[in-house]
C-alpha atoms as a PDB file:
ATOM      1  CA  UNK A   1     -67.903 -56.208   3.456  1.00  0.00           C
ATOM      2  CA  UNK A   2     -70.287 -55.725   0.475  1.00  0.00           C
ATOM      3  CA  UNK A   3     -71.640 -58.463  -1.633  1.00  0.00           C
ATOM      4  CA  UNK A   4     -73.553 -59.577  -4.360  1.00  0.00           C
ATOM      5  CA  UNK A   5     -75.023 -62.469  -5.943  1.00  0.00           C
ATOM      6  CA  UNK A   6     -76.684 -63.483  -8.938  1.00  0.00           C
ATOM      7  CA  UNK A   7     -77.344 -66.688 -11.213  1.00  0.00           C
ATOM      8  CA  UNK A   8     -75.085 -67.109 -13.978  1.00  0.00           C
ATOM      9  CA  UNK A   9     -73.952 -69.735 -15.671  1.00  0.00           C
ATOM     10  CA  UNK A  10     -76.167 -72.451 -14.143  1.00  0.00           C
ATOM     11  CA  UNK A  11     -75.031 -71.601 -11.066  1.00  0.00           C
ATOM     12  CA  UNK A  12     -74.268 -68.215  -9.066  1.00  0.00           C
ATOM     13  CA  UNK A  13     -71.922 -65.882  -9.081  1.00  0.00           C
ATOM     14  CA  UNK A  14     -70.434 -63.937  -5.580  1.00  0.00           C
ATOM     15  CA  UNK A  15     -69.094 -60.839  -5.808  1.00  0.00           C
ATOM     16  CA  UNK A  16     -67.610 -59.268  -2.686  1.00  0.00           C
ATOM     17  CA  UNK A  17     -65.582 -55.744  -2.094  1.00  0.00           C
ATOM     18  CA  UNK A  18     -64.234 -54.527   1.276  1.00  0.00           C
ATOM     19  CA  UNK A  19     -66.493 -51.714   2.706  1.00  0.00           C
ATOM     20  CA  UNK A  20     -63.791 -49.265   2.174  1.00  0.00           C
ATOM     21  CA  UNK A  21     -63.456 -49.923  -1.355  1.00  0.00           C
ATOM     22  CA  UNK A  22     -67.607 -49.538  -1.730  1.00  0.00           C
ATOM     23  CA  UNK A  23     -67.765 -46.294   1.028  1.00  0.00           C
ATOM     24  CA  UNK A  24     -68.944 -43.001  -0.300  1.00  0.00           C
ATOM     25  CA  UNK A  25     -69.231 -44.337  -4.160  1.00  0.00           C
ATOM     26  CA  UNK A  26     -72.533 -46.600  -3.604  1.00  0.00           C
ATOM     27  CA  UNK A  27     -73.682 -45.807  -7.035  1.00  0.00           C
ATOM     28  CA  UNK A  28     -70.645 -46.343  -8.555  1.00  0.00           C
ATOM     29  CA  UNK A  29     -70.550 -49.751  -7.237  1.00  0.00           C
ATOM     30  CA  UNK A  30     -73.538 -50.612  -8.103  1.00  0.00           C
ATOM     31  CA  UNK A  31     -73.427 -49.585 -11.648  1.00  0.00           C
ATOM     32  CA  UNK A  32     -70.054 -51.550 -11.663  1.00  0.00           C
ATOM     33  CA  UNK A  33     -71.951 -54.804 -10.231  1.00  0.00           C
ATOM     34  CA  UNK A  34     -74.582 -54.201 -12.851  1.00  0.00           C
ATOM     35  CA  UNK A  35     -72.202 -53.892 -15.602  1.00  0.00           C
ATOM     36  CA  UNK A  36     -70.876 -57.263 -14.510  1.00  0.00           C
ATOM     37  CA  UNK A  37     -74.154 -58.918 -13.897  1.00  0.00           C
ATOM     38  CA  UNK A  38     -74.958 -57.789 -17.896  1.00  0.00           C
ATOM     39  CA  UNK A  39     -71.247 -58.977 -19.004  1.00  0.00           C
ATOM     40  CA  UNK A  40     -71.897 -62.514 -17.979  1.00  0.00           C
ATOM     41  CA  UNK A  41     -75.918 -62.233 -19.120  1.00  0.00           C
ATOM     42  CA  UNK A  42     -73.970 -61.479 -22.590  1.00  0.00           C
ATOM     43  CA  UNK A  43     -71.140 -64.545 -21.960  1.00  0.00           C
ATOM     44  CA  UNK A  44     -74.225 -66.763 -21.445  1.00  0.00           C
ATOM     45  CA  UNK A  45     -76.117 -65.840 -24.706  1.00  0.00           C
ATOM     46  CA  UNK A  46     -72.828 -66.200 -26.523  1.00  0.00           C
ATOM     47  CA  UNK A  47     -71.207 -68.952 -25.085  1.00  0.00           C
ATOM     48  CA  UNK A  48     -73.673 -71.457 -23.109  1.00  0.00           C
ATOM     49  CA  UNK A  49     -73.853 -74.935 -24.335  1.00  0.00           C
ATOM     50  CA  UNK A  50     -77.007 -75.046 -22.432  1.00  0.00           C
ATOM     51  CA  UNK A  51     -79.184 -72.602 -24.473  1.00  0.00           C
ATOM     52  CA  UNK A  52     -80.366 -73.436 -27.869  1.00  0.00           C
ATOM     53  CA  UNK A  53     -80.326 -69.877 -28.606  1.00  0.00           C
ATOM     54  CA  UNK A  54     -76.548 -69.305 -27.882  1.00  0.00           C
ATOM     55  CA  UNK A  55     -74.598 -68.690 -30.755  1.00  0.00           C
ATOM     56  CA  UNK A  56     -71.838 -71.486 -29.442  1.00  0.00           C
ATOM     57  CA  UNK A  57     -75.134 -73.708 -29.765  1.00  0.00           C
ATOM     58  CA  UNK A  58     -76.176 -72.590 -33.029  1.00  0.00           C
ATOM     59  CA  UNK A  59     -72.709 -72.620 -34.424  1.00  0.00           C
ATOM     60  CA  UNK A  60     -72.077 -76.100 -33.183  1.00  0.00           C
ATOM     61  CA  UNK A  61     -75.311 -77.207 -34.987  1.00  0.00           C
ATOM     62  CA  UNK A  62     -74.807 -75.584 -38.198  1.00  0.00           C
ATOM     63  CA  UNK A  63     -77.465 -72.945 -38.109  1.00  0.00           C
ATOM     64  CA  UNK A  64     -74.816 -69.807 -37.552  1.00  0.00           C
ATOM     65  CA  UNK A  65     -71.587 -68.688 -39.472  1.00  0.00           C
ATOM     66  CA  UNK A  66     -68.975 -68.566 -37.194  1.00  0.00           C
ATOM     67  CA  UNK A  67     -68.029 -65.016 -39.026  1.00  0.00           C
ATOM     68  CA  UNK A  68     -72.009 -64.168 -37.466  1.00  0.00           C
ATOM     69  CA  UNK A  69     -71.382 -64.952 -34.452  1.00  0.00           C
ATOM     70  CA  UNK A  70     -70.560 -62.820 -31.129  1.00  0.00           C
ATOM     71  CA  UNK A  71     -66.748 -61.981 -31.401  1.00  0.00           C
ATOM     72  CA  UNK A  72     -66.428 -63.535 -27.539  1.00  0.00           C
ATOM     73  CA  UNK A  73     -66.903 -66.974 -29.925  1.00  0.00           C
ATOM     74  CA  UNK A  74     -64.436 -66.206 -31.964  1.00  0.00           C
ATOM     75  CA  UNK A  75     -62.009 -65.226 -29.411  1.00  0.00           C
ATOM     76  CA  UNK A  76     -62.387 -67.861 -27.071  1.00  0.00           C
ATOM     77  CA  UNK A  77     -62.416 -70.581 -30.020  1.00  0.00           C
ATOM     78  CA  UNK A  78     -59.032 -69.237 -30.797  1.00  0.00           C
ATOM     79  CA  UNK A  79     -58.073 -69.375 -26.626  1.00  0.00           C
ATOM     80  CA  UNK A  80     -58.990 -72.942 -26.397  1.00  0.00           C
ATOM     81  CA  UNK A  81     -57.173 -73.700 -29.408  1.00  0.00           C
ATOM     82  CA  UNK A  82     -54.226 -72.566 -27.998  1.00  0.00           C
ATOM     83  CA  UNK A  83     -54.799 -74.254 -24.649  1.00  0.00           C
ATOM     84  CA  UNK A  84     -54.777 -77.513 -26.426  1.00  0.00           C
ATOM     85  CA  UNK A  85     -51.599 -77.011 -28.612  1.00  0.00           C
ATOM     86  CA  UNK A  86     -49.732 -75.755 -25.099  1.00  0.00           C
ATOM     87  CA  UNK A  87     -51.081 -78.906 -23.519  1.00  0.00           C
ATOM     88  CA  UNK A  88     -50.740 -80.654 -26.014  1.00  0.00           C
ATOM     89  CA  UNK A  89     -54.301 -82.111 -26.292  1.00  0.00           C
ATOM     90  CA  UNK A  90     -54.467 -81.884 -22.178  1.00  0.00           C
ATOM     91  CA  UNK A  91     -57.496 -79.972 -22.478  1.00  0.00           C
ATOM     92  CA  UNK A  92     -60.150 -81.004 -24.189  1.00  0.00           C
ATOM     93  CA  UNK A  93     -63.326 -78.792 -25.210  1.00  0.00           C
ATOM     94  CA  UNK A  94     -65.455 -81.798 -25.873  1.00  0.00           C
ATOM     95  CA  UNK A  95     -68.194 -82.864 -24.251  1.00  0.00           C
ATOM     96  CA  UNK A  96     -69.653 -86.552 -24.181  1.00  0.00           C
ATOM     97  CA  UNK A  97     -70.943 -86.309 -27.684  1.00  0.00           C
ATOM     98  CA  UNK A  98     -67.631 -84.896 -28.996  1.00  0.00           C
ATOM     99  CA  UNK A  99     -69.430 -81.491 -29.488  1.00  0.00           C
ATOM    100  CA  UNK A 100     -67.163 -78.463 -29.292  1.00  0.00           C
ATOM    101  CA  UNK A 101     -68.055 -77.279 -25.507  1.00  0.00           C
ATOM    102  CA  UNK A 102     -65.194 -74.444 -24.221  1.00  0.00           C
ATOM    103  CA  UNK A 103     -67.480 -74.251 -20.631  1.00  0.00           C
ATOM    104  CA  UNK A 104     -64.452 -75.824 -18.866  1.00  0.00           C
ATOM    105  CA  UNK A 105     -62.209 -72.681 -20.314  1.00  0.00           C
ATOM    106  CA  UNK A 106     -64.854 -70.043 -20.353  1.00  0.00           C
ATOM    107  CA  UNK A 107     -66.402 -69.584 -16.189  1.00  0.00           C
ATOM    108  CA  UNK A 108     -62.346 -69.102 -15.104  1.00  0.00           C
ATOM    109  CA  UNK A 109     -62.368 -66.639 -18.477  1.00  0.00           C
ATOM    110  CA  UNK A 110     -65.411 -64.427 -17.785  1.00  0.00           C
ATOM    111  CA  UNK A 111     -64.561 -63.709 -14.013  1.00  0.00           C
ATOM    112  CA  UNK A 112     -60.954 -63.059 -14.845  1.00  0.00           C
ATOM    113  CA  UNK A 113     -62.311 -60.598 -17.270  1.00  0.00           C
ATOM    114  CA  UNK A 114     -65.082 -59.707 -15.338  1.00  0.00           C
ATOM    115  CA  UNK A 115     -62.658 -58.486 -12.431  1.00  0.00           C
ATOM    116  CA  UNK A 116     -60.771 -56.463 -15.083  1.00  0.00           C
ATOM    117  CA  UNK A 117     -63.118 -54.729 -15.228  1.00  0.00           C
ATOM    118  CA  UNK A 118     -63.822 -54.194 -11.819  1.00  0.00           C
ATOM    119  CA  UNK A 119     -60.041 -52.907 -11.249  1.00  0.00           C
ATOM    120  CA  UNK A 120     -60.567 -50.524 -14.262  1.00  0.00           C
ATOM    121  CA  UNK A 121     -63.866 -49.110 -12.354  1.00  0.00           C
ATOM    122  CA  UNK A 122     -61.846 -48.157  -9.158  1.00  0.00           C
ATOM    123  CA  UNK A 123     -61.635 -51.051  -6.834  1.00  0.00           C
ATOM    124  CA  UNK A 124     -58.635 -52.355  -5.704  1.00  0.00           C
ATOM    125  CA  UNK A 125     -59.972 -55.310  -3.829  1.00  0.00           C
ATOM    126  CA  UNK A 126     -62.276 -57.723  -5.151  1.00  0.00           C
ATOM    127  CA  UNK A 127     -63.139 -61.426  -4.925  1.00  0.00           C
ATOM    128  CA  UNK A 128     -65.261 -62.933  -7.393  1.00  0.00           C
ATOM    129  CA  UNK A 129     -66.510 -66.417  -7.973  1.00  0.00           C
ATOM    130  CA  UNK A 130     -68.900 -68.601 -10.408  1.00  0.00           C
ATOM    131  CA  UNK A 131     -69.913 -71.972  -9.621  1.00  0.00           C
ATOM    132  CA  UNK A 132     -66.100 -73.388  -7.837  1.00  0.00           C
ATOM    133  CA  UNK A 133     -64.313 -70.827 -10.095  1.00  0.00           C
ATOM    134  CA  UNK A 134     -62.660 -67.665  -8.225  1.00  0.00           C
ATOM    135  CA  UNK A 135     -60.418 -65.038  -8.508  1.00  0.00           C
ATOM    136  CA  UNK A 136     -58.934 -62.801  -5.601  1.00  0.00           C
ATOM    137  CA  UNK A 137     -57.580 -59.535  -6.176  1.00  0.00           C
ATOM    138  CA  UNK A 138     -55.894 -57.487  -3.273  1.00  0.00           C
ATOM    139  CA  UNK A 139     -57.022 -57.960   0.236  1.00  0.00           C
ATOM    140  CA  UNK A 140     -59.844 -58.655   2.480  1.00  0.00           C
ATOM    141  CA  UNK A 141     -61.875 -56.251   5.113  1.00  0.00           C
ATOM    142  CA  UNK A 142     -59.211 -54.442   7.389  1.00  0.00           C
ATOM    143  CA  UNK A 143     -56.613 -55.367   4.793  1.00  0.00           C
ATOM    144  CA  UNK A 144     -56.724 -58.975   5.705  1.00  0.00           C
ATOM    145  CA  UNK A 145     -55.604 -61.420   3.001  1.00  0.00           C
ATOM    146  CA  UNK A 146     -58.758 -63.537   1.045  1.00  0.00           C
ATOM    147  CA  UNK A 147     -59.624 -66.950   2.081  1.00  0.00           C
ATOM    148  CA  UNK A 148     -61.383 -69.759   0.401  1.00  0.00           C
ATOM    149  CA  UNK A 149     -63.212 -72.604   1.975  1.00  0.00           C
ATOM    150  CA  UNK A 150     -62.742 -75.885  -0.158  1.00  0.00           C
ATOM    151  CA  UNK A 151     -65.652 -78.263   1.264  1.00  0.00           C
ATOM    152  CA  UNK A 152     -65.901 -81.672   0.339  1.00  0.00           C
ATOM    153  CA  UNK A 153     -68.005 -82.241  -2.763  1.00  0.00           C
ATOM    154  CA  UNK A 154     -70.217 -85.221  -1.233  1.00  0.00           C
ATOM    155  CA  UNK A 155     -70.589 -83.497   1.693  1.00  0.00           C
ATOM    156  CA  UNK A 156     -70.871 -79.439   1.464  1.00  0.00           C
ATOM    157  CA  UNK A 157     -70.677 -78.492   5.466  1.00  0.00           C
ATOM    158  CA  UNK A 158     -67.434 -80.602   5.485  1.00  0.00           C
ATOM    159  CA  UNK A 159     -64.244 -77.544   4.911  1.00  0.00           C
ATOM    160  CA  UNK A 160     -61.384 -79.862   3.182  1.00  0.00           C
ATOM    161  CA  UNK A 161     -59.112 -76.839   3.712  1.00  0.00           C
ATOM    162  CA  UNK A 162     -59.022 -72.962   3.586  1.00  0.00           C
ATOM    163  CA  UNK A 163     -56.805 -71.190   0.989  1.00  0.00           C
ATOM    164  CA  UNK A 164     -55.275 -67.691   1.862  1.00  0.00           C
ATOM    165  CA  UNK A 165     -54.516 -65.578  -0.633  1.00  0.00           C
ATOM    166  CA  UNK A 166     -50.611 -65.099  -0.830  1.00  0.00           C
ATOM    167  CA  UNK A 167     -49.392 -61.649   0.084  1.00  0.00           C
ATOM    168  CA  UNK A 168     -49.248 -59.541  -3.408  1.00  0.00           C
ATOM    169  CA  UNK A 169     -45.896 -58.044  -1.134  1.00  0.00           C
END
């Protein structure tokens, strides 16, 4: 199995391939991992309600045109707007000071694009997560299905259960 990790997003993201989808194309994968590692470097400057600097941040405040800002704040101002006329006002991108803050839409968003991408590169099999966010795509080492450990949030070394990927047959 190869894997990667890098902070992102105030937390770290885990990238992991089977060996047979990395063998013989090192390089390849590891421009492909750096071309993710820079996608969600760019998602953060964009998108963080954490950075002062982020155009979500500077938008919010009134110091950016939303017609200046990155087009990923554009787009995912028009997702979230959608998610809350489909859920009727289930979601809410607020935070606790009723500031417009999409991070509850935008982790699941980046990785899903994020292993897009991936797929377009060549691999077949990946499993990528950020922070409690994940997405598995194909199969495991040996052609084994994924599995996810859900631990207990008070208590990390405590598994709650283990998710299996379904078979994609």
């Amino acid at each position: 199995m190869r894997r990667w990790a890098w902070p992102t997003m105030g937390s770290y993201a885990s990238l992991a391939v089977p060996d047979a989808a990395a063998d013989g194309q090192e390089a390849a994968a590891e421009l492909a991992v750096r071309r993710e590692r820079r996608w969600f470097d760019v998602v953060e400057a964009a998108l963080s309600p954490y950075r002062a600097d982020s155009d979500l941040c500077r938008w919010r405040e009134g110091e950016l045109a939303l017609e200046d800002a990155s087009p990923l704040l554009r787009e995912v101002i028009t997702d979230v707007e959608e998610l809350i006329r489909i859920t009727h006002g289930g979601f809410n991108p607020t935070d606790r000071l009723e500031r417009f803050d999409p991070s509850g839409y935008v982790k699941g968003w980046s990785i899903q694009h994020s292993v897009r991408s991936l797929l377009a590169a060549g691999f077949a099999d990946v499993c990528l997560g950020v922070g409690g966010d994940l997405q598995m795509v194909g199969h495991s080492q040996g052609g084994r299905p994924w599995r996810a450990a859900v631990v207990d949030p008070a208590g990390p070394r405590r598994v709650l259960a283990v998710v299996e990927q379904p078979d994609d047959g």
